[in-house]
PDB file of N, CA and C in Angstrom:
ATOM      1  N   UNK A   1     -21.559 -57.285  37.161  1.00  0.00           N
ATOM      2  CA  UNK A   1     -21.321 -56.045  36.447  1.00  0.00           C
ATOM      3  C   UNK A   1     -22.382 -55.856  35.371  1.00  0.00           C
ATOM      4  N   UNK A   2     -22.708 -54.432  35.159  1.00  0.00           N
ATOM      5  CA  UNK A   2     -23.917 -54.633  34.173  1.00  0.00           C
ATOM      6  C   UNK A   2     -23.201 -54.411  32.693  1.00  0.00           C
ATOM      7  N   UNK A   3     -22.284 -54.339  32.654  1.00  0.00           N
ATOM      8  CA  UNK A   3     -21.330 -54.278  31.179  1.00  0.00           C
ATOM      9  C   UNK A   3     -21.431 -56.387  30.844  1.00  0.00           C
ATOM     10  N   UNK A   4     -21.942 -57.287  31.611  1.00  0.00           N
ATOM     11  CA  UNK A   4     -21.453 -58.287  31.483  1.00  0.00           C
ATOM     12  C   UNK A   4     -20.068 -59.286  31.346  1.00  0.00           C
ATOM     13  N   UNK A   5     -19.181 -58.170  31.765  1.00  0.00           N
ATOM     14  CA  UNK A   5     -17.694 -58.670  31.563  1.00  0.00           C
ATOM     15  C   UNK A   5     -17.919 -60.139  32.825  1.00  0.00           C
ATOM     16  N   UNK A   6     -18.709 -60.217  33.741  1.00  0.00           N
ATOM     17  CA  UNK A   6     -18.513 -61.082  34.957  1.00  0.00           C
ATOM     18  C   UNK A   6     -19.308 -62.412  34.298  1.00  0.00           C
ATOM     19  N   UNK A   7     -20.427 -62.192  33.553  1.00  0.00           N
ATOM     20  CA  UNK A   7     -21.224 -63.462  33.301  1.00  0.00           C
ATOM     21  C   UNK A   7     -20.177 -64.723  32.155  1.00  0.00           C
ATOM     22  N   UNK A   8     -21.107 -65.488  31.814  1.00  0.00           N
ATOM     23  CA  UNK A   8     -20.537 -66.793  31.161  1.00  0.00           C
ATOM     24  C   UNK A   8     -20.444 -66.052  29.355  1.00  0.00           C
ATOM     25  N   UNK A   9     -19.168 -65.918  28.974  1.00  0.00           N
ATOM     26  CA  UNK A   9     -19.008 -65.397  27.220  1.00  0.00           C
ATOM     27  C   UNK A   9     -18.727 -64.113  27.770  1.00  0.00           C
ATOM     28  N   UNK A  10     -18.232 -63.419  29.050  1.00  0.00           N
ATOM     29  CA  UNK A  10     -17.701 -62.458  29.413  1.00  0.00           C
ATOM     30  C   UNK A  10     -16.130 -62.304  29.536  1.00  0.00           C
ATOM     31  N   UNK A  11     -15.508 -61.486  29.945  1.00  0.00           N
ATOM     32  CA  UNK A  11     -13.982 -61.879  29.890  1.00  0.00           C
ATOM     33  C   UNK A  11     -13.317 -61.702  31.473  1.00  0.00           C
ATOM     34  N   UNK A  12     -14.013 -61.546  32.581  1.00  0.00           N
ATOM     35  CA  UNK A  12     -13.531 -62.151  34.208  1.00  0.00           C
ATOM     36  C   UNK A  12     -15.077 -62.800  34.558  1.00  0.00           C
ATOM     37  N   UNK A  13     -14.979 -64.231  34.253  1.00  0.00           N
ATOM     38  CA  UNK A  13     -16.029 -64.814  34.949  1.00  0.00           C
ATOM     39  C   UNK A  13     -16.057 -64.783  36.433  1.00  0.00           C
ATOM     40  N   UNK A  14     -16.781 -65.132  36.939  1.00  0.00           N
ATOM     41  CA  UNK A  14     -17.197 -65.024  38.676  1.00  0.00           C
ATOM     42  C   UNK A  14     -19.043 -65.873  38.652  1.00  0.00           C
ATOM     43  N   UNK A  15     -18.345 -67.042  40.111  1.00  0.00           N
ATOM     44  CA  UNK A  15     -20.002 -67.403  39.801  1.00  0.00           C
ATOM     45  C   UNK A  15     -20.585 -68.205  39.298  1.00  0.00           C
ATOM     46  N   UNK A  16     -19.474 -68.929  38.076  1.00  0.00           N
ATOM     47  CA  UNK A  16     -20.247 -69.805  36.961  1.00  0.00           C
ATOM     48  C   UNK A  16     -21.829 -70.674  37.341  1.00  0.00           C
ATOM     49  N   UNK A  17     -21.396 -71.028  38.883  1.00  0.00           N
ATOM     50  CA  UNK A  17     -22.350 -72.152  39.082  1.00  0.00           C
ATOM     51  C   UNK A  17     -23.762 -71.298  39.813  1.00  0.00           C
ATOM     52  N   UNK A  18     -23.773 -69.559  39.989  1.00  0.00           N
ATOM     53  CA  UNK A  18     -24.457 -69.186  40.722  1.00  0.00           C
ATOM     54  C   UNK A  18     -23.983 -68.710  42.000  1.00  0.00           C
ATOM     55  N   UNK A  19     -22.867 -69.162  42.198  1.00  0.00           N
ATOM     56  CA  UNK A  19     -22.979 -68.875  44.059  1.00  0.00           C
ATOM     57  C   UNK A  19     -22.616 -69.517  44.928  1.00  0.00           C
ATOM     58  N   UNK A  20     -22.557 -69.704  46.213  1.00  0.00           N
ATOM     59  CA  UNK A  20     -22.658 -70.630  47.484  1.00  0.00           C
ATOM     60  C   UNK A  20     -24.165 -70.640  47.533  1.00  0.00           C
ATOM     61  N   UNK A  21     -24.310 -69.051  47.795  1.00  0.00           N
ATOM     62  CA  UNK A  21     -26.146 -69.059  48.027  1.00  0.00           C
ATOM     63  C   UNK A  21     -26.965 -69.044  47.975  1.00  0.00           C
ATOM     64  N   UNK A  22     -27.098 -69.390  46.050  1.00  0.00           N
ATOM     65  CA  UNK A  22     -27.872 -70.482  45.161  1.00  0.00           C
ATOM     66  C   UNK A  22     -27.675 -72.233  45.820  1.00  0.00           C
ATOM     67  N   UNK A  23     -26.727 -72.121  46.363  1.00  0.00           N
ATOM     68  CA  UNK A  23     -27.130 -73.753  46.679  1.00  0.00           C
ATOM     69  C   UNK A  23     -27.040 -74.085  48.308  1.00  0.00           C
ATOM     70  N   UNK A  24     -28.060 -72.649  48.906  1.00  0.00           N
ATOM     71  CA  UNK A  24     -28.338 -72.968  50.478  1.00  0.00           C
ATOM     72  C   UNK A  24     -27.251 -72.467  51.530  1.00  0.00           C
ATOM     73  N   UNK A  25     -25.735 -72.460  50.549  1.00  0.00           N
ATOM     74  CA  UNK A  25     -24.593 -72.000  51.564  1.00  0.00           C
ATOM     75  C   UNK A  25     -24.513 -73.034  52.981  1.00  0.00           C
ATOM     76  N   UNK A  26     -24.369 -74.165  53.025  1.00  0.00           N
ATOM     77  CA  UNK A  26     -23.723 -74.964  53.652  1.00  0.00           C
ATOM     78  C   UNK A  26     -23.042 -74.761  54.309  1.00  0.00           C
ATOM     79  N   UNK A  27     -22.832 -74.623  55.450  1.00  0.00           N
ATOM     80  CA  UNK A  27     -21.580 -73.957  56.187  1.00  0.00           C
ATOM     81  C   UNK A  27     -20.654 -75.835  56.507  1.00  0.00           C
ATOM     82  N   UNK A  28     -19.682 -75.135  56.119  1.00  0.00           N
ATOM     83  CA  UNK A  28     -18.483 -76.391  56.009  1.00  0.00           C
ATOM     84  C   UNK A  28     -18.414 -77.008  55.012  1.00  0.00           C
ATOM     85  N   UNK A  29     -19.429 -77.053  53.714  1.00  0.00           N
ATOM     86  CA  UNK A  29     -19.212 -77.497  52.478  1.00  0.00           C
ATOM     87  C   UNK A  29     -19.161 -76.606  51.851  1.00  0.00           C
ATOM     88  N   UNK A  30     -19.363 -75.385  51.814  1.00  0.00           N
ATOM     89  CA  UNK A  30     -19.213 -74.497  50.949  1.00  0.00           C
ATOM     90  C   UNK A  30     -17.790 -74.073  50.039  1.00  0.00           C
ATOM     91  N   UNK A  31     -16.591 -74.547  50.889  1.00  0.00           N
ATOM     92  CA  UNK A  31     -15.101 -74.593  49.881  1.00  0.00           C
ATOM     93  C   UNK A  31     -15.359 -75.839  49.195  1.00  0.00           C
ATOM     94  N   UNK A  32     -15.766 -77.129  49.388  1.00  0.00           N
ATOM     95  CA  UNK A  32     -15.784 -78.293  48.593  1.00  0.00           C
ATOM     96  C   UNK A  32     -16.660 -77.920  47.415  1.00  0.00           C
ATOM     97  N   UNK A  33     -17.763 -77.114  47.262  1.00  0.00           N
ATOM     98  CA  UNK A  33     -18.599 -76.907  46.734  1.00  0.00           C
ATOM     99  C   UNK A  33     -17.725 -76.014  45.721  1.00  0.00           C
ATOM    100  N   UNK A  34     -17.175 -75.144  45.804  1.00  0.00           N
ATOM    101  CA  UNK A  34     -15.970 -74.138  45.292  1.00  0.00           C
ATOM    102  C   UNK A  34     -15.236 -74.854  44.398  1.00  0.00           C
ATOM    103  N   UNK A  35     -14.614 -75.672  45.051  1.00  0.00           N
ATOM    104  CA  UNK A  35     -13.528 -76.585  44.160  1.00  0.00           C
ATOM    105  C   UNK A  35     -14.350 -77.532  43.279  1.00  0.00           C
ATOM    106  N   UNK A  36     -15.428 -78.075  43.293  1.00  0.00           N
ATOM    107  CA  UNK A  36     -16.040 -79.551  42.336  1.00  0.00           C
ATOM    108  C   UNK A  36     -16.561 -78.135  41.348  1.00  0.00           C
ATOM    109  N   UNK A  37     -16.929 -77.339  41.601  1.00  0.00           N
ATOM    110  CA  UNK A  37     -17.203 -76.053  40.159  1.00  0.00           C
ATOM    111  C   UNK A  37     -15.953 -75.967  39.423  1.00  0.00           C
ATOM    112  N   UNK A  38     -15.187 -75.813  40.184  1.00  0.00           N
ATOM    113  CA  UNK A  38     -13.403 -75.249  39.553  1.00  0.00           C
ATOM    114  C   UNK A  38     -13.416 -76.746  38.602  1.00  0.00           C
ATOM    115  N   UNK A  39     -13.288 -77.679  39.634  1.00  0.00           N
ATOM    116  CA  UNK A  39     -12.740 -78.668  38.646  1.00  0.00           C
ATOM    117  C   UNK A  39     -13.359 -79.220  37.408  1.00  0.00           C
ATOM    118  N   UNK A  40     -14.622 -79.283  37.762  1.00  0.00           N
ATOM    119  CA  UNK A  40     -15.472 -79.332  36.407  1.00  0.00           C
ATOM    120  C   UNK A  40     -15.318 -78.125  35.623  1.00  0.00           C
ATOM    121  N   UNK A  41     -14.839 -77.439  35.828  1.00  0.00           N
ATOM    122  CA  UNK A  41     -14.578 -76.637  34.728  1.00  0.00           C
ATOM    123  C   UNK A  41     -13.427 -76.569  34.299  1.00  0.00           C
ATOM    124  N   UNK A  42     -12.249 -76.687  34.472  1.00  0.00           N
ATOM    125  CA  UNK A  42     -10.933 -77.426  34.008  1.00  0.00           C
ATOM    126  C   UNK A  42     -11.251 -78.813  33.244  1.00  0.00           C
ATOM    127  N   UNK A  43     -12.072 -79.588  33.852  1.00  0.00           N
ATOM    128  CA  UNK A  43     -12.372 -80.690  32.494  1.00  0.00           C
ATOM    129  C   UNK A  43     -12.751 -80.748  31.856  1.00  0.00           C
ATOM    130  N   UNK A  44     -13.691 -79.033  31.634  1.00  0.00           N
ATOM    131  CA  UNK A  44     -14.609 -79.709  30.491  1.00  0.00           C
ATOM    132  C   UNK A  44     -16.316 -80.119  30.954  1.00  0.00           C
ATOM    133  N   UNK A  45     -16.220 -80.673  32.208  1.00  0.00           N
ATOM    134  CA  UNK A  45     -17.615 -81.371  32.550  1.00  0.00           C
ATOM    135  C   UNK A  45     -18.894 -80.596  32.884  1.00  0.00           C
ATOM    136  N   UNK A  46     -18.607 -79.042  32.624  1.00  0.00           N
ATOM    137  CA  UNK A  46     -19.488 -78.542  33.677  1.00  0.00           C
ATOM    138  C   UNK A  46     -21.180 -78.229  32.518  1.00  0.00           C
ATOM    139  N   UNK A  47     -20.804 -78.565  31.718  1.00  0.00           N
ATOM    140  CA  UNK A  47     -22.317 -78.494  30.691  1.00  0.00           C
ATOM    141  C   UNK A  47     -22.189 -77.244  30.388  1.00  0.00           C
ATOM    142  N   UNK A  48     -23.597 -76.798  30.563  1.00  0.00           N
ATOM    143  CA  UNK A  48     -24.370 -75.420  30.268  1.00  0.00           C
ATOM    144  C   UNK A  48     -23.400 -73.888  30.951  1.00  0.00           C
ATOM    145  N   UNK A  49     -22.732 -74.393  31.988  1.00  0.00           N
ATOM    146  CA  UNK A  49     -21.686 -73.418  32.413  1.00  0.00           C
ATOM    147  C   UNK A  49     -20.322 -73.539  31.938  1.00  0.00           C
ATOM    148  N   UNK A  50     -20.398 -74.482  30.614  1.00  0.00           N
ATOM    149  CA  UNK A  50     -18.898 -74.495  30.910  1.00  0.00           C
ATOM    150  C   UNK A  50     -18.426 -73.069  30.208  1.00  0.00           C
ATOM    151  N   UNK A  51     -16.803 -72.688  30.769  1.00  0.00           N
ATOM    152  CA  UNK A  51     -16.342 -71.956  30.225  1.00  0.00           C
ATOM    153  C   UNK A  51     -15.243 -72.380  29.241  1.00  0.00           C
ATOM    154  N   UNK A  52     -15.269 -71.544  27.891  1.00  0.00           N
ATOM    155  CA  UNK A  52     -14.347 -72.291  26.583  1.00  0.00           C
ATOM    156  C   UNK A  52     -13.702 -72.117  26.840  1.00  0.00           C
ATOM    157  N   UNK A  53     -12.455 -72.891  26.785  1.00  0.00           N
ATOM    158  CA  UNK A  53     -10.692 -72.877  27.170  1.00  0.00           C
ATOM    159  C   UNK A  53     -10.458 -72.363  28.689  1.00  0.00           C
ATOM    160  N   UNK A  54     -11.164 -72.885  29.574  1.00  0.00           N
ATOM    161  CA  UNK A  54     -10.805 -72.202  30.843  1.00  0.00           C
ATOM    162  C   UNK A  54      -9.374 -73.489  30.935  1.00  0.00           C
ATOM    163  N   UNK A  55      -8.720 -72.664  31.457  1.00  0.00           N
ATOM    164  CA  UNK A  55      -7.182 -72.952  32.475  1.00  0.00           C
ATOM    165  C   UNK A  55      -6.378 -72.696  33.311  1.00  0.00           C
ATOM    166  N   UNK A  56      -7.651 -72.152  34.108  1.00  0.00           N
ATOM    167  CA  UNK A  56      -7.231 -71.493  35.338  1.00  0.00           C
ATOM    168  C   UNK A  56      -8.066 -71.195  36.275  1.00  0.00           C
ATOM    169  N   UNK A  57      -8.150 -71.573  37.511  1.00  0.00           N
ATOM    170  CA  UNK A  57      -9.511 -71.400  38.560  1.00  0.00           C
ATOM    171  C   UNK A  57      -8.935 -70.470  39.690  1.00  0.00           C
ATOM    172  N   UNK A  58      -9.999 -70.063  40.232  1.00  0.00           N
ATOM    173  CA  UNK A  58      -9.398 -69.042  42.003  1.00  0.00           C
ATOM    174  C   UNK A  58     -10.541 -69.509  42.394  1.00  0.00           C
ATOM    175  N   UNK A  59     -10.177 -69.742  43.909  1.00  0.00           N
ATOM    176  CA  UNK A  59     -11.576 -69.918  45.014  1.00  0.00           C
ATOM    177  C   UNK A  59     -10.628 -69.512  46.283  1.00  0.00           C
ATOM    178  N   UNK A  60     -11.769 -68.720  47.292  1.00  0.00           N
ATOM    179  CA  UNK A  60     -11.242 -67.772  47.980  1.00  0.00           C
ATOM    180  C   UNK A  60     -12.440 -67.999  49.428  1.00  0.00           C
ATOM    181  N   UNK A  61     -12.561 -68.806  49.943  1.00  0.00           N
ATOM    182  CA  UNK A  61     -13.273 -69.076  51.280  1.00  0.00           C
ATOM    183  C   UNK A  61     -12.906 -68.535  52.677  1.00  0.00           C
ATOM    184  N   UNK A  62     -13.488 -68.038  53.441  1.00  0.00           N
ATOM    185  CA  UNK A  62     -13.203 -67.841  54.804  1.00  0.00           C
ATOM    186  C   UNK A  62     -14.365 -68.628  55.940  1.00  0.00           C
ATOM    187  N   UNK A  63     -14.168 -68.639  57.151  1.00  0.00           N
ATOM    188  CA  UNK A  63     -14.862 -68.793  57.667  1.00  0.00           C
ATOM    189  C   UNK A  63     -14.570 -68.917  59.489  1.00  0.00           C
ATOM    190  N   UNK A  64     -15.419 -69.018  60.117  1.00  0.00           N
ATOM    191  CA  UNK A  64     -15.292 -68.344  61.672  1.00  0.00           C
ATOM    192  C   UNK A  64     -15.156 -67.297  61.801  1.00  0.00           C
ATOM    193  N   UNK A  65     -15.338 -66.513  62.817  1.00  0.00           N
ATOM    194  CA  UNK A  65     -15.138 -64.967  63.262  1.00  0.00           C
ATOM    195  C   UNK A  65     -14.234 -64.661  64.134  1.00  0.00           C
ATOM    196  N   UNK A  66     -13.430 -63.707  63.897  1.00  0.00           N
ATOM    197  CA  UNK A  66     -12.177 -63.300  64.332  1.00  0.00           C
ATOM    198  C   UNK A  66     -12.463 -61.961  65.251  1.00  0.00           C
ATOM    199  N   UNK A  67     -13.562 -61.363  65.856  1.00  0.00           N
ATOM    200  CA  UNK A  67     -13.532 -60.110  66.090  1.00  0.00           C
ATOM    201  C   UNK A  67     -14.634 -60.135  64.692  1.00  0.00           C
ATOM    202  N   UNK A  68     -14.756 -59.101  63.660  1.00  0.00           N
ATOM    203  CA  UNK A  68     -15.222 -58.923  62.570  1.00  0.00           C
ATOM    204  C   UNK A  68     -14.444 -59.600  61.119  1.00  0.00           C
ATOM    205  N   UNK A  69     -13.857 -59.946  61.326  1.00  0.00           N
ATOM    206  CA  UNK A  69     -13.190 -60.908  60.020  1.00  0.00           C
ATOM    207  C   UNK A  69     -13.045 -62.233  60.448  1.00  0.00           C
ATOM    208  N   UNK A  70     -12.973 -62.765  59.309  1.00  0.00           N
ATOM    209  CA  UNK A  70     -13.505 -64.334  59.305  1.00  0.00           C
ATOM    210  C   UNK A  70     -11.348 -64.987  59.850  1.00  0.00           C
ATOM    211  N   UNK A  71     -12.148 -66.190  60.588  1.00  0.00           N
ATOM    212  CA  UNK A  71     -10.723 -66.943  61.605  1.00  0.00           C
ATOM    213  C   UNK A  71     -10.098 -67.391  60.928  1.00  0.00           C
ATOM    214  N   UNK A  72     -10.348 -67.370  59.644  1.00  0.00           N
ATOM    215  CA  UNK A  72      -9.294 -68.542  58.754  1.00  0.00           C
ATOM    216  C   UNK A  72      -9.966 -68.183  57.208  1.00  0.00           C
ATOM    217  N   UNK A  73      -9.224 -68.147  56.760  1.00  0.00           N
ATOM    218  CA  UNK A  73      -9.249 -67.929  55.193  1.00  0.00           C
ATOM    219  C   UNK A  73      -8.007 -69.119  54.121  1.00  0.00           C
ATOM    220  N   UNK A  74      -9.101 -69.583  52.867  1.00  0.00           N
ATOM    221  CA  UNK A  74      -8.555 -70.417  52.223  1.00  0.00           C
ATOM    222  C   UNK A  74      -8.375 -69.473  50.683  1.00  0.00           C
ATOM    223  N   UNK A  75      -7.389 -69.854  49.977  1.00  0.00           N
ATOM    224  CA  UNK A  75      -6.877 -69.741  48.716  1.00  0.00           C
ATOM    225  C   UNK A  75      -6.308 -70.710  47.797  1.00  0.00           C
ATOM    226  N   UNK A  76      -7.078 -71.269  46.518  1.00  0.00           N
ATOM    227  CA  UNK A  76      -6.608 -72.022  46.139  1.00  0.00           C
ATOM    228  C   UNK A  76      -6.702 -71.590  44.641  1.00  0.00           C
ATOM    229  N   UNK A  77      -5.768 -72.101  43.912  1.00  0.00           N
ATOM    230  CA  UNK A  77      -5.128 -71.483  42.632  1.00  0.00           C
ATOM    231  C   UNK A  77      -5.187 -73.050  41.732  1.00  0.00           C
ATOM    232  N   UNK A  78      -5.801 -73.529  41.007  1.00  0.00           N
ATOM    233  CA  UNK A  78      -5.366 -74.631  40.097  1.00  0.00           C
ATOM    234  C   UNK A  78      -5.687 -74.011  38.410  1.00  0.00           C
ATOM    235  N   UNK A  79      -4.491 -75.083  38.347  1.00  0.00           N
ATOM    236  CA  UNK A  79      -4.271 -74.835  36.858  1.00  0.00           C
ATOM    237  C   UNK A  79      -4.373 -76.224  36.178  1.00  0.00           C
ATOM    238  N   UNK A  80      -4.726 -75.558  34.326  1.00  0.00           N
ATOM    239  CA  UNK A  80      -4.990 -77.427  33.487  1.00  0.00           C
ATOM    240  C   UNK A  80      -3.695 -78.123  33.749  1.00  0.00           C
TER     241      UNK A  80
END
């Protein structure tokens, strides 16, 4: 968003780490990749991205093709 509400010191982050496709997009690691962002950021660990008082993550993966939508879709919700 160009208001910055999406970046890091914004108020709906998205992205923190860049992306999937900042880091090549892996096909089959790309939800693991999802979650070790989430969780480092619930601890605390993530450095230069971290977000202050985060306590709450969403990651939202699909993958295979169904016709035009993806065969399977993941949702995962963690909290501190």
């Amino acid at each position: 968003m160009a208001s910055g509400a999406t970046q890091l010191g914004g108020r709906i982050l998205i992205n923190t780490s860049s992306g999937l496709l900042s880091k090549g997009h892996p096909i089959g690691a790309t939800g693991s990749g999802q979650l070790v962002e989430l969780v480092e950021q619930l601890r605390g660990q993530a450095g230069r991205r971290q977000v202050q008082g985060a306590r709450m993550a969403l990651a939202e993966n699909g993958g295979g093709y169904l016709g035009k939508d993806a065969a399977a879709t993941a949702v995962h919700i963690l909290a501190k």
